[in-house]
N, C-alpha and C. Protein backbone atom coordinates (compact mmCIF):
# COMPACT_ATOMS: atom_id res chain seq x y z
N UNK A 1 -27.69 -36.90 -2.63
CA UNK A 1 -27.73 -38.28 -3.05
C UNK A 1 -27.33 -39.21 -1.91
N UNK A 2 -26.26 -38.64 -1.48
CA UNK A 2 -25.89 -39.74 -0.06
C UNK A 2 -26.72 -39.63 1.04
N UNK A 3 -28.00 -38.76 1.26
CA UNK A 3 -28.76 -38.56 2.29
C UNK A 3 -29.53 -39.92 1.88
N UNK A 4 -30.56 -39.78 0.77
CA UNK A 4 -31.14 -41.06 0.09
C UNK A 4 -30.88 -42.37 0.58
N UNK A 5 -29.59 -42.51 0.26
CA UNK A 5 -28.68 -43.59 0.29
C UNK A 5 -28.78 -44.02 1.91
N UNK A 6 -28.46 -43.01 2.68
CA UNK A 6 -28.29 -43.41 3.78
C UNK A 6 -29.90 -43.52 4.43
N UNK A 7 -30.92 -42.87 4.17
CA UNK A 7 -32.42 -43.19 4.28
C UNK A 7 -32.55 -44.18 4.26
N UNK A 8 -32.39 -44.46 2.50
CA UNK A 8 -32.62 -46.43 2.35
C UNK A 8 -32.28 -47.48 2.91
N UNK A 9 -30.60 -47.03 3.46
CA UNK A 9 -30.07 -48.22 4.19
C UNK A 9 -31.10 -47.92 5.46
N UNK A 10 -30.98 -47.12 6.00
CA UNK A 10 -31.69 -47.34 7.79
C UNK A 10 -33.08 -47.34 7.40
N UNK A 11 -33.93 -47.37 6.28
CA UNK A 11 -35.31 -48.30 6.29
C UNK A 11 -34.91 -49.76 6.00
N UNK A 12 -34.28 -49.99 5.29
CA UNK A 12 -34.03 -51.67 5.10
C UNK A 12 -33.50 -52.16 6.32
N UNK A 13 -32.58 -51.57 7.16
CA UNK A 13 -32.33 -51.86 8.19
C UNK A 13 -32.84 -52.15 9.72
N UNK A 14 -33.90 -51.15 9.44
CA UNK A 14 -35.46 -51.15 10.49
C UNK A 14 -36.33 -51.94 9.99
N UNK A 15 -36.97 -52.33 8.69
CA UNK A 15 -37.31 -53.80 8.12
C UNK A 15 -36.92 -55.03 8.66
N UNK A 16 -35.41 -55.10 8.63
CA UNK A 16 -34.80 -56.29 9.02
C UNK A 16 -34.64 -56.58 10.55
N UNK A 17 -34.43 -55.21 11.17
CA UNK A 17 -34.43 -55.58 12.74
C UNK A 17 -36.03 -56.22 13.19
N UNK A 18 -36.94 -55.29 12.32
CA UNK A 18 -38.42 -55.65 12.68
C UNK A 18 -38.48 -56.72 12.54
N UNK A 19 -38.17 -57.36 11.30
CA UNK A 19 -38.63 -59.30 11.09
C UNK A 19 -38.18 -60.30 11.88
N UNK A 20 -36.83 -59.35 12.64
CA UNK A 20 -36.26 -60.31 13.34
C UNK A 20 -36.49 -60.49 14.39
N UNK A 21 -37.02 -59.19 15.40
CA UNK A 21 -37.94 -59.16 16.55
C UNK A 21 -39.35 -59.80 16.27
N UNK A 22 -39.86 -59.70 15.49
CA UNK A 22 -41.54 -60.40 15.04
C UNK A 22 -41.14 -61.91 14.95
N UNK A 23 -39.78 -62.19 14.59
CA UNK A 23 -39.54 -63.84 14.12
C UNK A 23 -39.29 -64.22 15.78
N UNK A 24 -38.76 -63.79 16.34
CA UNK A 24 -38.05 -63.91 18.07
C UNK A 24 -39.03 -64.42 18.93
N UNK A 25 -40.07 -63.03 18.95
CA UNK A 25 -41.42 -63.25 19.57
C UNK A 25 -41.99 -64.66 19.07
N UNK A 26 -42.17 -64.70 17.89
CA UNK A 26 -43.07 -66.13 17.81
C UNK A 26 -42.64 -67.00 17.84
N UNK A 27 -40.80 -67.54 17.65
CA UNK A 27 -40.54 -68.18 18.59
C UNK A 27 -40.75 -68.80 19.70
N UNK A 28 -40.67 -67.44 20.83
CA UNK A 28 -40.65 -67.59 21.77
C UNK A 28 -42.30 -67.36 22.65
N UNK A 29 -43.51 -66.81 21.68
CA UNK A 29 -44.76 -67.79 21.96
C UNK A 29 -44.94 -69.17 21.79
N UNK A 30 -44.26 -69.27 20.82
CA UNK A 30 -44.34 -70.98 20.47
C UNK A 30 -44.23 -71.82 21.67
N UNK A 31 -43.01 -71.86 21.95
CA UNK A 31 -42.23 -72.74 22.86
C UNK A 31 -43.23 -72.28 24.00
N UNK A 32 -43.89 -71.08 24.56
CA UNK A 32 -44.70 -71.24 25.56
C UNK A 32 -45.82 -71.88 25.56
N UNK A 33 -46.57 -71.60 24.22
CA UNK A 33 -47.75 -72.28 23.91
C UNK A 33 -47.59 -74.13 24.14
N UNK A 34 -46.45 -74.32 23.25
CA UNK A 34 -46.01 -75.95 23.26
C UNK A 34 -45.78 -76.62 24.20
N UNK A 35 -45.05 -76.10 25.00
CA UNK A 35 -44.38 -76.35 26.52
C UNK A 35 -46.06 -76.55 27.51
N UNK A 36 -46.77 -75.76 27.13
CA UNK A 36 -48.26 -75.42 28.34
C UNK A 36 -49.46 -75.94 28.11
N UNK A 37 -50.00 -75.45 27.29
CA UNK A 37 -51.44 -75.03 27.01
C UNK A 37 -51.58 -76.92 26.18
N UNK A 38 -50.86 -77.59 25.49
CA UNK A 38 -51.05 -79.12 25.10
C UNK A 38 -51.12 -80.27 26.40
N UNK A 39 -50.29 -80.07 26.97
CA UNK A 39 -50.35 -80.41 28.32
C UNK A 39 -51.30 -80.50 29.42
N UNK A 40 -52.13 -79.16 29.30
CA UNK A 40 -52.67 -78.76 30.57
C UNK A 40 -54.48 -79.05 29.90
N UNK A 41 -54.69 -78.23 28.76
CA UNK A 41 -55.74 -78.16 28.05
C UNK A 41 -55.96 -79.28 27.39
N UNK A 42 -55.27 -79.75 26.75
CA UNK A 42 -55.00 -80.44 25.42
C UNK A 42 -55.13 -79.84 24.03
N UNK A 43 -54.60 -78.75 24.27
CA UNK A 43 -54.28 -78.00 22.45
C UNK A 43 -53.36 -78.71 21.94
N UNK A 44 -54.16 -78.64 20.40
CA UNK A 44 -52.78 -78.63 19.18
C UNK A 44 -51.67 -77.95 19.52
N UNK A 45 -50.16 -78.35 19.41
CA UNK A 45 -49.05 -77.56 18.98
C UNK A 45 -49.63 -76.58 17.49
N UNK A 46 -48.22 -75.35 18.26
CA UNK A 46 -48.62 -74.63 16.73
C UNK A 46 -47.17 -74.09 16.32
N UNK A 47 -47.18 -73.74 15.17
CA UNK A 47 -46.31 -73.68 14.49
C UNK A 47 -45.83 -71.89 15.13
N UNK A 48 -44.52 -71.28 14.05
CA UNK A 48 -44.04 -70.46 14.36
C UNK A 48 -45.10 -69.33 13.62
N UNK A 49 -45.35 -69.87 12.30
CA UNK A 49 -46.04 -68.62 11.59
C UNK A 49 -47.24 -68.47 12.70
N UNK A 50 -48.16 -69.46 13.01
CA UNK A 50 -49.70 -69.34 13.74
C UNK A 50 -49.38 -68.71 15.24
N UNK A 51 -47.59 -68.77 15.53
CA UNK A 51 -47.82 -67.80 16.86
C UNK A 51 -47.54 -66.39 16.50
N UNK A 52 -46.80 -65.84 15.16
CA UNK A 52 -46.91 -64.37 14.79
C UNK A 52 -48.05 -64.18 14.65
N UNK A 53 -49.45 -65.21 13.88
CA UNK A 53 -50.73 -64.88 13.56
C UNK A 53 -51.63 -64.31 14.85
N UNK A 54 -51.41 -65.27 15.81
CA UNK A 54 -51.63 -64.98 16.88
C UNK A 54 -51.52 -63.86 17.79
N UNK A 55 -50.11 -63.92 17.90
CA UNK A 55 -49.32 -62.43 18.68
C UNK A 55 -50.24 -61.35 17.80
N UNK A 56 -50.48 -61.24 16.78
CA UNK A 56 -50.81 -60.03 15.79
C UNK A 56 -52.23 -60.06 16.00
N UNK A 57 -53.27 -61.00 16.21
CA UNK A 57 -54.59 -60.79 16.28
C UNK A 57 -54.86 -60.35 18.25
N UNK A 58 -53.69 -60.92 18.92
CA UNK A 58 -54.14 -60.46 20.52
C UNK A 58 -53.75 -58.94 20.28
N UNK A 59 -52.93 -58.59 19.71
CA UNK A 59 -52.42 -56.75 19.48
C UNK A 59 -53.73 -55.67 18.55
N UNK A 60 -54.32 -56.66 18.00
CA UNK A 60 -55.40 -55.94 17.24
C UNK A 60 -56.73 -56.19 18.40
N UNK A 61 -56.84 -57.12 18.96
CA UNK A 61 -58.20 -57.38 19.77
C UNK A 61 -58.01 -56.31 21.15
N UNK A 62 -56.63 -56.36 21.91
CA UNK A 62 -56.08 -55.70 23.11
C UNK A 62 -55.20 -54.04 22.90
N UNK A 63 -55.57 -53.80 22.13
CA UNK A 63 -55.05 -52.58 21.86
C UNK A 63 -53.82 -51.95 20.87
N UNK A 64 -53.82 -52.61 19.80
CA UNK A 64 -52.72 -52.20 18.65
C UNK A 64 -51.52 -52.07 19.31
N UNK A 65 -50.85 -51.01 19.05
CA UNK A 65 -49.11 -50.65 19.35
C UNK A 65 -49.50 -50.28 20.68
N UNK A 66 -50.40 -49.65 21.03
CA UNK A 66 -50.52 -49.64 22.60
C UNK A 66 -49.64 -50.36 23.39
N UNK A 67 -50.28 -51.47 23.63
CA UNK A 67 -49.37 -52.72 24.14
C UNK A 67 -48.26 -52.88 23.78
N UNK A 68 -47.53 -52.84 22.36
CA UNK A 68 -46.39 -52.65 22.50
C UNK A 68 -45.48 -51.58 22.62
N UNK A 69 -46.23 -50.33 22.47
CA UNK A 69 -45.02 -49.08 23.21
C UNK A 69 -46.05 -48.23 23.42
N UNK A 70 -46.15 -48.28 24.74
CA UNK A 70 -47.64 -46.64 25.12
C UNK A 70 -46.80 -45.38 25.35
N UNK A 71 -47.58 -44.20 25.15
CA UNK A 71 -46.92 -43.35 24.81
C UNK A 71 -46.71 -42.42 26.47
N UNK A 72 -45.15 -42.61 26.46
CA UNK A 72 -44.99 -42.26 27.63
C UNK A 72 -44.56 -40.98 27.78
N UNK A 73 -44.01 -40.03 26.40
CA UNK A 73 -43.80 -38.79 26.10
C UNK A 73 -44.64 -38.04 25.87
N UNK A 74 -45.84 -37.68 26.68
CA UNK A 74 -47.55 -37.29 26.25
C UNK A 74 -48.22 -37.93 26.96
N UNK A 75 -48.51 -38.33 28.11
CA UNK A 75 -49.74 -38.31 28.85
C UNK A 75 -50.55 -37.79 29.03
N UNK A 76 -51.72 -38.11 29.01
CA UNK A 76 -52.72 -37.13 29.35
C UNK A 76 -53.02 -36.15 30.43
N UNK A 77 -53.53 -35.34 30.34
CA UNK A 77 -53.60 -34.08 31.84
C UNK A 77 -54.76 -34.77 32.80
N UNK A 78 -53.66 -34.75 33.75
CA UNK A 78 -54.72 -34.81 35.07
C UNK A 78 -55.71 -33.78 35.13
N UNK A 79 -57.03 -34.64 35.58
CA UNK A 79 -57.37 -33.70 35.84
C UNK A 79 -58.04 -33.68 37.17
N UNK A 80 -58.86 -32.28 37.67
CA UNK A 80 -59.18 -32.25 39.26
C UNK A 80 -59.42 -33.32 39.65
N UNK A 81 -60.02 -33.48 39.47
CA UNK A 81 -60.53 -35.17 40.30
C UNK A 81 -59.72 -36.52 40.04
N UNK A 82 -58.64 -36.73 39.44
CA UNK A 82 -57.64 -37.38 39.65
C UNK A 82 -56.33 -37.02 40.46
N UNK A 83 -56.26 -35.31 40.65
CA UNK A 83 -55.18 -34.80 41.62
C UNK A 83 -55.02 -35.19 42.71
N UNK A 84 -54.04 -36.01 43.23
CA UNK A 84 -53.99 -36.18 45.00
C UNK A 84 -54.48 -34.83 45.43
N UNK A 85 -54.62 -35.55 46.78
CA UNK A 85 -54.82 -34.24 47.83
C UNK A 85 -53.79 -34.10 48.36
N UNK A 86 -53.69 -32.84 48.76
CA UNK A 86 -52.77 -32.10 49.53
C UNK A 86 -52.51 -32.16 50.98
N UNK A 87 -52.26 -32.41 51.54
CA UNK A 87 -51.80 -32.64 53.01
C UNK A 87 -51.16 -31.13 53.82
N UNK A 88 -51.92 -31.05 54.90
CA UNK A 88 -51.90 -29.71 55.26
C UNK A 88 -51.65 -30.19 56.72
């Protein structure tokens, strides 16, 4: 029962860290978008939700979780023709 318990807390707890990193980021697109692109271009300002919308459609167009964590425990095998050469 206390395994459960302790499951539930560290998914609610990985929920909450997540919203709060996803809330951070669009933040902190915002203020880049606002600060730049009105200025330079002449875009609309955008709000906080339309820069998570955003952040979330460049991650689906540029490569899903890729971009945000590639998998560095599993690379793929070199192969011959990517091997340096050897120096003799």
């Amino acid at each position: 029962m206390e395994s459960l318990v302790g499951g539930f807390l560290g998914l609610l707890l990985g929920i909450a860290l997540g919203v709060v990193i996803l809330t951070l980021l669009g933040f902190i697109f915002k203020a880049l978008w606002n600060s730049t692109l009105p200025e330079l271009f002449g875009f609309k300002t955008i709000t906080t939700w339309q820069a998570i919308k955003l952040l979330f459609i460049a991650s689906l167009i540029f490569g899903g979780n890729r971009v945000i964590s590639p998998n560095y425990t599993n690379p793929p095998p070199i192969t011959q023709s990517q091997a340096p050469e050897q120096a003799n």
